[in-house]
Protein backbone atom coordinates (compact mmCIF):
# COMPACT_ATOMS: atom_id res chain seq x y z
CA UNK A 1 58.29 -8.74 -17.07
CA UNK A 2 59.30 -11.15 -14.54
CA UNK A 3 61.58 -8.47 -13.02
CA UNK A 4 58.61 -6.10 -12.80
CA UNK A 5 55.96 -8.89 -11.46
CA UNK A 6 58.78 -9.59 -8.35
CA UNK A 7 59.18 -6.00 -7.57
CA UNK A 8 55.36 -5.89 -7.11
CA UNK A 9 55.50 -8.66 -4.90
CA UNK A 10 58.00 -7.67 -2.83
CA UNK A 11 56.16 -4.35 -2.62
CA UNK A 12 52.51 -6.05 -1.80
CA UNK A 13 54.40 -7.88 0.91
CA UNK A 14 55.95 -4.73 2.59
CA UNK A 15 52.48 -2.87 2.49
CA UNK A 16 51.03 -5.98 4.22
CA UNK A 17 53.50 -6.41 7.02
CA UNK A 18 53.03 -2.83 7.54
CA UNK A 19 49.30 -2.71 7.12
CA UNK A 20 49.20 -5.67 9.85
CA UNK A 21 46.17 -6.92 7.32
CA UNK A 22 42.94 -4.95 8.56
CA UNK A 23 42.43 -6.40 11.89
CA UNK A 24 38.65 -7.06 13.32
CA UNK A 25 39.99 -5.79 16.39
CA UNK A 26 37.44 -3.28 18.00
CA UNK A 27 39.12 0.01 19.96
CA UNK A 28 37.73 0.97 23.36
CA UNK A 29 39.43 5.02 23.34
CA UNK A 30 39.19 8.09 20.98
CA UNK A 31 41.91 9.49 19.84
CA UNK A 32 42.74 12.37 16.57
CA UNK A 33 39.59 14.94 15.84
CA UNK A 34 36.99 12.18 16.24
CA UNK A 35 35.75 9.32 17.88
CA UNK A 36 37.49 5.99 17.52
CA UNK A 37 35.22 3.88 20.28
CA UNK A 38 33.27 1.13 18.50
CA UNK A 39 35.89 1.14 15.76
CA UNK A 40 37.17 -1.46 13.97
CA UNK A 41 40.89 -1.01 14.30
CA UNK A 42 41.99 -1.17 10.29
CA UNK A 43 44.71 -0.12 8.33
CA UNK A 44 43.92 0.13 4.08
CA UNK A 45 46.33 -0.77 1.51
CA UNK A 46 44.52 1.01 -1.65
CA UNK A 47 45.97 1.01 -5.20
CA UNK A 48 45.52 2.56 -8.40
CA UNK A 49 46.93 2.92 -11.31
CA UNK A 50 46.13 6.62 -12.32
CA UNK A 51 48.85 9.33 -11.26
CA UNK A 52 49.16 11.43 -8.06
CA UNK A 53 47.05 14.65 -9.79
CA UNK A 54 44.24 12.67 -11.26
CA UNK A 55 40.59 12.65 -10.14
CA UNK A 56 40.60 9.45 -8.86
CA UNK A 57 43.68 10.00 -6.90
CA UNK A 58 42.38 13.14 -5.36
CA UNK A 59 39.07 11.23 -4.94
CA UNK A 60 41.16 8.79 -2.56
CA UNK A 61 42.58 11.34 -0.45
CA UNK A 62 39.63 12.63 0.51
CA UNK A 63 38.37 9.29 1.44
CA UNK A 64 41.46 9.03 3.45
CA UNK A 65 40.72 12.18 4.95
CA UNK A 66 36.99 11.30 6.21
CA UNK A 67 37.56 8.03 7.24
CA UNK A 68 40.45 9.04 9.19
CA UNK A 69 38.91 12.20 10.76
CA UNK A 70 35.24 10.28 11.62
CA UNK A 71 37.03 7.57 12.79
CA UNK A 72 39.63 8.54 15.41
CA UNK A 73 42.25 7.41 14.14
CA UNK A 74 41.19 3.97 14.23
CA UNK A 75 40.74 3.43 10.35
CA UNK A 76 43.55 4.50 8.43
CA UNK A 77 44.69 4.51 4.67
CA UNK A 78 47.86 3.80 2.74
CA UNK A 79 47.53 4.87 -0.46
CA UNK A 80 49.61 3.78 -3.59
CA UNK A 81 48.82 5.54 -6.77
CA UNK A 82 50.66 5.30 -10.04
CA UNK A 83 51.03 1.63 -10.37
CA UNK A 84 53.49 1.55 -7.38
CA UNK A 85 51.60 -1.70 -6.38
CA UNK A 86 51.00 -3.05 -10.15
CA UNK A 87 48.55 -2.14 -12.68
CA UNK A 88 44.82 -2.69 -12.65
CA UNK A 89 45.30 -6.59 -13.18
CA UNK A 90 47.71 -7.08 -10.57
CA UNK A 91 46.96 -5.01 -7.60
CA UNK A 92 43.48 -6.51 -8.11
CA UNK A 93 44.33 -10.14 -8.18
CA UNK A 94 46.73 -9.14 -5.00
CA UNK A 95 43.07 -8.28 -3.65
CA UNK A 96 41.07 -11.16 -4.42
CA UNK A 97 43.95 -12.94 -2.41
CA UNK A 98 43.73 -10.37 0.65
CA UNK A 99 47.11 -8.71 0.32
CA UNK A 100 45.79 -5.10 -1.33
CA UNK A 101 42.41 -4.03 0.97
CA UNK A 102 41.46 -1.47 -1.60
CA UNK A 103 41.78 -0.84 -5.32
CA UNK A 104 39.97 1.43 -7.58
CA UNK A 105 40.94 -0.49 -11.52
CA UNK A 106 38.95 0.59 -14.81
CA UNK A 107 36.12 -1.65 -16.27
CA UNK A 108 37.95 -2.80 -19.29
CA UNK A 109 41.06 -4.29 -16.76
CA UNK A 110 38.34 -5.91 -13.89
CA UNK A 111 36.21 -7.66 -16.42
CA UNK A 112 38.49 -10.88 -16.44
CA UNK A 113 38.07 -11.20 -12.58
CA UNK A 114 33.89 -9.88 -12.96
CA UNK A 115 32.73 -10.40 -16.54
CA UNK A 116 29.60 -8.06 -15.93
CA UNK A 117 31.72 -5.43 -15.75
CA UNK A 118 32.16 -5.59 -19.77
CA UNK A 119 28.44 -4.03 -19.40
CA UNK A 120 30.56 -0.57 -19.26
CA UNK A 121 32.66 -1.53 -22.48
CA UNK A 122 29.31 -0.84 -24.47
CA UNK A 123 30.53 1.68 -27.47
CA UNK A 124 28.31 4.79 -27.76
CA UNK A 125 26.26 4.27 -24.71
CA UNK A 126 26.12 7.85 -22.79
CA UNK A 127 25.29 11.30 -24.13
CA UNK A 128 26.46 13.30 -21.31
CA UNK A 129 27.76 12.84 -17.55
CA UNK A 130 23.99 13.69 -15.98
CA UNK A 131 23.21 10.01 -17.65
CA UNK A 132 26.17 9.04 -16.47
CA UNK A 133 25.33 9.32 -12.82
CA UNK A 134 21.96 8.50 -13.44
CA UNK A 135 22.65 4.99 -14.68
CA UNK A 136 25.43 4.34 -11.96
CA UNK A 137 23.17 5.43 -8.90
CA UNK A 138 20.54 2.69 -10.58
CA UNK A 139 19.44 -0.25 -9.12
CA UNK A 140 21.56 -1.34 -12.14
CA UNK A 141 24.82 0.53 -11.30
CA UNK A 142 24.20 -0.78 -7.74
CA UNK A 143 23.63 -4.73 -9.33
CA UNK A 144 27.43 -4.36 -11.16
CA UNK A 145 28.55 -2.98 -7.55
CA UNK A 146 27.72 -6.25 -5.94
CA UNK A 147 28.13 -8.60 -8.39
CA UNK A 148 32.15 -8.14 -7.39
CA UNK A 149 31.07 -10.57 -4.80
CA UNK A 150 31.51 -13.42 -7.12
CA UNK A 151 35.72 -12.49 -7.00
CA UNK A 152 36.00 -12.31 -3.16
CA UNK A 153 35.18 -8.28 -3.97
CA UNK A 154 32.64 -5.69 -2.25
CA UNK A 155 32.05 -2.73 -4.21
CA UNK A 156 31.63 0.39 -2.55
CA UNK A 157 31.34 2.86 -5.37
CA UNK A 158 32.47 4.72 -8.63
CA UNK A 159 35.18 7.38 -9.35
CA UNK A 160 35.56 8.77 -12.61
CA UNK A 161 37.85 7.67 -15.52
CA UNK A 162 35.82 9.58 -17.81
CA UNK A 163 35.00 9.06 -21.80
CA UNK A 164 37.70 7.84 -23.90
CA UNK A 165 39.10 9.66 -26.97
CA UNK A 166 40.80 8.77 -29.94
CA UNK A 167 44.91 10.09 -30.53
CA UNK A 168 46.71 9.92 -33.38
CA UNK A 169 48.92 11.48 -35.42
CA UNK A 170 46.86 11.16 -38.30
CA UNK A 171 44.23 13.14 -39.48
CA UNK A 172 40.73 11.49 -38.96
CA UNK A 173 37.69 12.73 -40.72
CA UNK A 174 35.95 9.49 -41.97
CA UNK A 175 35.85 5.76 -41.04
CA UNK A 176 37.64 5.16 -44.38
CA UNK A 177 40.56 7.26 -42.13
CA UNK A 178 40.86 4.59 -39.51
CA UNK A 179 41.36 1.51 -41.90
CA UNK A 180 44.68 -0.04 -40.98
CA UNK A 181 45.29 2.66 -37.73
CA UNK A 182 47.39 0.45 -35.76
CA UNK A 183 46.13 1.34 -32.14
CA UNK A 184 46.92 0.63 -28.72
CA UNK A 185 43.74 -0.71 -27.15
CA UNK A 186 43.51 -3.01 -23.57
CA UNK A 187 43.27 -6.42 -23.57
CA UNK A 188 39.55 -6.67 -23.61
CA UNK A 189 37.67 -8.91 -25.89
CA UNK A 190 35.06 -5.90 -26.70
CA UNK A 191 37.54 -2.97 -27.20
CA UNK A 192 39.70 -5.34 -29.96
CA UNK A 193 35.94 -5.66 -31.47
CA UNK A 194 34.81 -2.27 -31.89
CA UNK A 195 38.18 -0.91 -33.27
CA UNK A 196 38.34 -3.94 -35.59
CA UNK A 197 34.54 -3.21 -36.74
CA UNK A 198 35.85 0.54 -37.24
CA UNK A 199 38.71 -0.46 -39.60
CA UNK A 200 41.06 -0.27 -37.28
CA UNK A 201 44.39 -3.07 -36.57
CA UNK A 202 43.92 -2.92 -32.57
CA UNK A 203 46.51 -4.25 -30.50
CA UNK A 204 46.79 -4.55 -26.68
CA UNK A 205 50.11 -3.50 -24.67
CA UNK A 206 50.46 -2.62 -20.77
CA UNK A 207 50.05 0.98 -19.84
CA UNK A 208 53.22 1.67 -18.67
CA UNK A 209 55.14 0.67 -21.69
CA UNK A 210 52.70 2.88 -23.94
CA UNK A 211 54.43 6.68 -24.17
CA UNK A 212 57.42 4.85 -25.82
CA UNK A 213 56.10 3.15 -27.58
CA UNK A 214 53.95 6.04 -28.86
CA UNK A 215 56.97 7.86 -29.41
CA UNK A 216 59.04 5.04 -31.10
CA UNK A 217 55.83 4.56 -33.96
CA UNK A 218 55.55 1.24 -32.82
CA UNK A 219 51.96 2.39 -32.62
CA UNK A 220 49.91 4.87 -34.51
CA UNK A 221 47.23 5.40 -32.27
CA UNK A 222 46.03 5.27 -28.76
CA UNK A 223 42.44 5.70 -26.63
CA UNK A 224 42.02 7.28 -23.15
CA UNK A 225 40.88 9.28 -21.44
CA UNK A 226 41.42 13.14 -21.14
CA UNK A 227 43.00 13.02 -17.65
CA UNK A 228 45.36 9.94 -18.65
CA UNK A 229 46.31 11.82 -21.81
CA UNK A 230 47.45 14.92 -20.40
CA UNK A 231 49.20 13.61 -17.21
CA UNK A 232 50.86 10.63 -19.28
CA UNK A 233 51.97 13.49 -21.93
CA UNK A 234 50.74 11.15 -24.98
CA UNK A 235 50.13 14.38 -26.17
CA UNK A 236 53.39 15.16 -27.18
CA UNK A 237 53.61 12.03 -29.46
CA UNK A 238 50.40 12.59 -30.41
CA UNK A 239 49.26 15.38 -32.49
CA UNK A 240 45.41 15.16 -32.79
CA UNK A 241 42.79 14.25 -30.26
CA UNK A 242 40.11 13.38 -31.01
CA UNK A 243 36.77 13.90 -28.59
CA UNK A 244 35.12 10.81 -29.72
CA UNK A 245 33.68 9.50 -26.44
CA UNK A 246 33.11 6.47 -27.55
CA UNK A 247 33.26 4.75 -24.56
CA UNK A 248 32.81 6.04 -20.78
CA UNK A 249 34.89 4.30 -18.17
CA UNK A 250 34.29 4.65 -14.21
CA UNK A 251 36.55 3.10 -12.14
CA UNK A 252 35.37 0.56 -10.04
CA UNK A 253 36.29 0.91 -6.35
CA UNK A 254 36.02 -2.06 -4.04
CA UNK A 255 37.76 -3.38 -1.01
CA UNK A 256 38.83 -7.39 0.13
CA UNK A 257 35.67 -8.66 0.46
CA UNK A 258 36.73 -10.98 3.53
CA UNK A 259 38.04 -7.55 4.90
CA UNK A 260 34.89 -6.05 4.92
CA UNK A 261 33.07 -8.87 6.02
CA UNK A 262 35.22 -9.08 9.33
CA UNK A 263 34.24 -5.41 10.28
CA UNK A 264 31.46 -4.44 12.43
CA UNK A 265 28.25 -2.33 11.20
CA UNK A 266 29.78 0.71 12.69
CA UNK A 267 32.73 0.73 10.73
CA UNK A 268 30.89 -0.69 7.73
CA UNK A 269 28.55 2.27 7.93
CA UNK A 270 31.34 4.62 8.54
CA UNK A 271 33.51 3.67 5.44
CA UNK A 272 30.83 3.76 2.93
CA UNK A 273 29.33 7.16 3.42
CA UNK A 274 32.87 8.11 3.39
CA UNK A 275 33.17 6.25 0.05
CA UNK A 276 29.84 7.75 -0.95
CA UNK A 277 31.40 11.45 0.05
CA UNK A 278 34.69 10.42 -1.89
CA UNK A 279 32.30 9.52 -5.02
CA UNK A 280 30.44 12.80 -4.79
CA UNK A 281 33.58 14.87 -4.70
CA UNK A 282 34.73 13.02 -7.74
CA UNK A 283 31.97 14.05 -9.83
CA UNK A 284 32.63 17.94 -8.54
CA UNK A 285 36.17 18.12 -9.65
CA UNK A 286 36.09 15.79 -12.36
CA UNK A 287 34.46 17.98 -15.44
CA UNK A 288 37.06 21.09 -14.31
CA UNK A 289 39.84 18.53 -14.78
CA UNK A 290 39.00 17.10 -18.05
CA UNK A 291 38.65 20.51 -19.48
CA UNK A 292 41.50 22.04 -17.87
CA UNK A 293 43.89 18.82 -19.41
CA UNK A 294 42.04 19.83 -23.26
CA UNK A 295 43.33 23.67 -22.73
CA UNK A 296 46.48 22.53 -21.43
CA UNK A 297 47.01 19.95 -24.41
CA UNK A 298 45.49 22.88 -26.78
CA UNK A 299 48.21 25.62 -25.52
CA UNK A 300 51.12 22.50 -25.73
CA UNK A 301 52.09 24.08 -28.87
CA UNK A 302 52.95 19.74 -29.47
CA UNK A 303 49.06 18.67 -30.17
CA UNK A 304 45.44 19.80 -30.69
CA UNK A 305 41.61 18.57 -30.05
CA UNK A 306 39.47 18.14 -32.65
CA UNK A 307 35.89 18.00 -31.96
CA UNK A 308 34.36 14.73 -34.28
CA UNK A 309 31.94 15.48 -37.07
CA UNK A 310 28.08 14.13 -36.68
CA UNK A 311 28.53 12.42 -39.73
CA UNK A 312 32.25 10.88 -38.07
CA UNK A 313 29.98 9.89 -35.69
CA UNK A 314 27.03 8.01 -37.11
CA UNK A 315 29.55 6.20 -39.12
CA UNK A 316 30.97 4.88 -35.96
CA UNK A 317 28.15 4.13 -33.86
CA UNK A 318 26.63 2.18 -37.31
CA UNK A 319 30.07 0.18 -38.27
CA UNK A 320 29.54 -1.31 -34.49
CA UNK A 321 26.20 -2.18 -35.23
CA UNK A 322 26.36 -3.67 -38.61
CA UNK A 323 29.52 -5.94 -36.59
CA UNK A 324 27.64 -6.95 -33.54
CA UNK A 325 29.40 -5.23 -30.92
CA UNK A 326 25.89 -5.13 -28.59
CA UNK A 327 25.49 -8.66 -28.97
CA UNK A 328 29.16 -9.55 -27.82
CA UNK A 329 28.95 -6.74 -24.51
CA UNK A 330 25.47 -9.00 -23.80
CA UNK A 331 27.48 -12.01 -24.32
CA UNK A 332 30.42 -11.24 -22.44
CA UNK A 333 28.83 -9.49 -19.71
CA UNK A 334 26.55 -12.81 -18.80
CA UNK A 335 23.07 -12.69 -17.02
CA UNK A 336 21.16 -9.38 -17.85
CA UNK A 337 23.84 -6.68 -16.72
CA UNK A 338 24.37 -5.28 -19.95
CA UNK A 339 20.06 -4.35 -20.93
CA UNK A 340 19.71 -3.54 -17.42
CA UNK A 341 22.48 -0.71 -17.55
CA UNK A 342 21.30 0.25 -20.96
CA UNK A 343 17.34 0.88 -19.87
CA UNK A 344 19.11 2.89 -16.86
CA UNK A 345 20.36 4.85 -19.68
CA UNK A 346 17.81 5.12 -21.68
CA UNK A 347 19.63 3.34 -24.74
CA UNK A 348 18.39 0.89 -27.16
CA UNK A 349 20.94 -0.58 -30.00
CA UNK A 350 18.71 -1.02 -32.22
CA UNK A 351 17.76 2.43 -32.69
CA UNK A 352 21.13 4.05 -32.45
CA UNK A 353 22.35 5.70 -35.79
């Protein structure tokens, strides 16, 4: 671990000599396809942890693309998918600090740095992607956004992470099925909860050590979703999937607050309608992707989906009931984040199975 945590360093402190650490500095000529005068002149360090043919990291390059294109030249982005700067934890903690501009992590992993983030770890909260979009372009999606403020963060938007299923290599058609699954889960407060209220022995571990884990039966179970299952190839130590959606994760994307703040309107303006464009193009590709990673796991030959039964289901949504889960995402999530998202959503715990 210690070995790992230097190589990051070292790596954050390459990407920051080169970056030069987005300068305030305002350029007076065009150059590229567009228009660089009244530019901030700014280079990007952005992370993620998701690999090179995911959503999110498509989602990036075209962000790259715009904001290079509108701006001349004069913004410009590094980008380092795949955990090549850390995982969600540490490439954002490098960006609380200033030395990663841009990082796009999953709820469950920026919750310790902005607890109202745990708002997204409700179980069971969205039906479909239309709600989905509807509850992040709310004045409540838009309140989580800025409350990254309170860690030195300024959100600029969502990409997609998608809803999270269950994998196993055990069949699962009741709740009674889970009791004792010993399952992979990340180090959230709420996501030990709800698989502990399903029966479940949860237990956290970092991403990257996962597949062998998997494969070694150190684990019986995992949760993602569909993208990080295919392009992580849990499939092939897994042999059922299971579409439970139980929870749906965005990924949060925000830059160095500081950073921002140094930047003039014009380049403020110009970076988050790129952002916004970026976001948009997410949700376009990211429905094809999911389905085309189920077909792909389906014709594997090594694992299957299996769609969950309603009554599966209800059991599910009701065992996190009866155990409180709703009261604990309130509790962790602080202030009113948590009802506020829910009314966006149209979703009231109390009436739920």
């Amino acid at each position: 671990m210690k070995k790992h945590l230097a190589l990051v360093m070292a790596a954050l402190m390459m990407a920051s000599m080169l970056a030069g650490c987005g300068s305030s500095e305002t350029t007076d000529t065009g150059s590229g396809d567009g228009n660089s005068e009244g530019y901030n002149t700014l280079n990007i360090i952005a992370a993620h942890g998701a690999a090179e043919n995911t959503s999110e990291n498509e989602s990036f390059l075209k962000f790259k693309e715009l904001v290079e294109e509108r701006s001349g030249g004069a913004v410009t982005v590094d980008l380092y998918p795949n955990q090549q700067l850390g995982g969600d934890r540490e490439y954002t903690e490098a960006a609380t600090q200033g030395n990663v501009t841009m990082g796009g992590p999953s709820t469950a992993n920026i919750a310790p740095f902005v607890p109202a983030m745990n708002a997204f770890e409700t179980p069971f909260l969205f039906s479909d992607r239309e709600t989905v979009y509807a509850a992040l372009d709310s004045e409540a999606g838009q309140a989580l956004l800025d409350s990254l403020e309170s860690a030195g963060l300024k959100g600029l938007g969502y990409f997609e992470n998608g809803f999270r299923q269950l994998t196993t290599n055990k069949e699962i058609n009741s709740l009674a099925d889970l009791k004792g699954l010993k399952i992979r889960v990340m180090e959230n407060e709420v996501h030990l909860a709800i698989w502990e209220a399903l029966g479940a022995n949860p237990s956290p571990l970092a991403f990257g050590e996962l597949y062998s884990a998997l494969q070694q039966k150190a684990f019986d179970a995992q949760e993602n979703p569909a993208e990080l299952i295919y392009n992580t190839k849990f499939y092939e130590v897994q042999d059922h999937v299971y579409l439970t959606n139980h929870i749906y994760t965005p990924y949060i994307i925000y830059m160095n607050l500081d950073t921002w703040n140094s930047l003039n309107e014009q380049t403020q303006t110009l970076i988050q309608e790129c952002m916004d464009e970026a976001v948009a193009y997410c949700r376009e590709i990211c429905e094809a992707n999911e389905q085309a990673c189920f077909d792909a796991i389906n014709e594997s030959g090594k694992s299957q989906t299996y769609e969950v039964s309603d009554e599966l289901h209800n059991e599910m949504v009701t065992a996190c009931k009866d155990a409180g889960i709703y009261d604990l995402v309130i509790e962790k999530a602080g202030g009113t984040y948590a009802q506020d998202l829910w009314a966006a959503a149209g979703f009231d715990p109390e009436s739920v199975a």
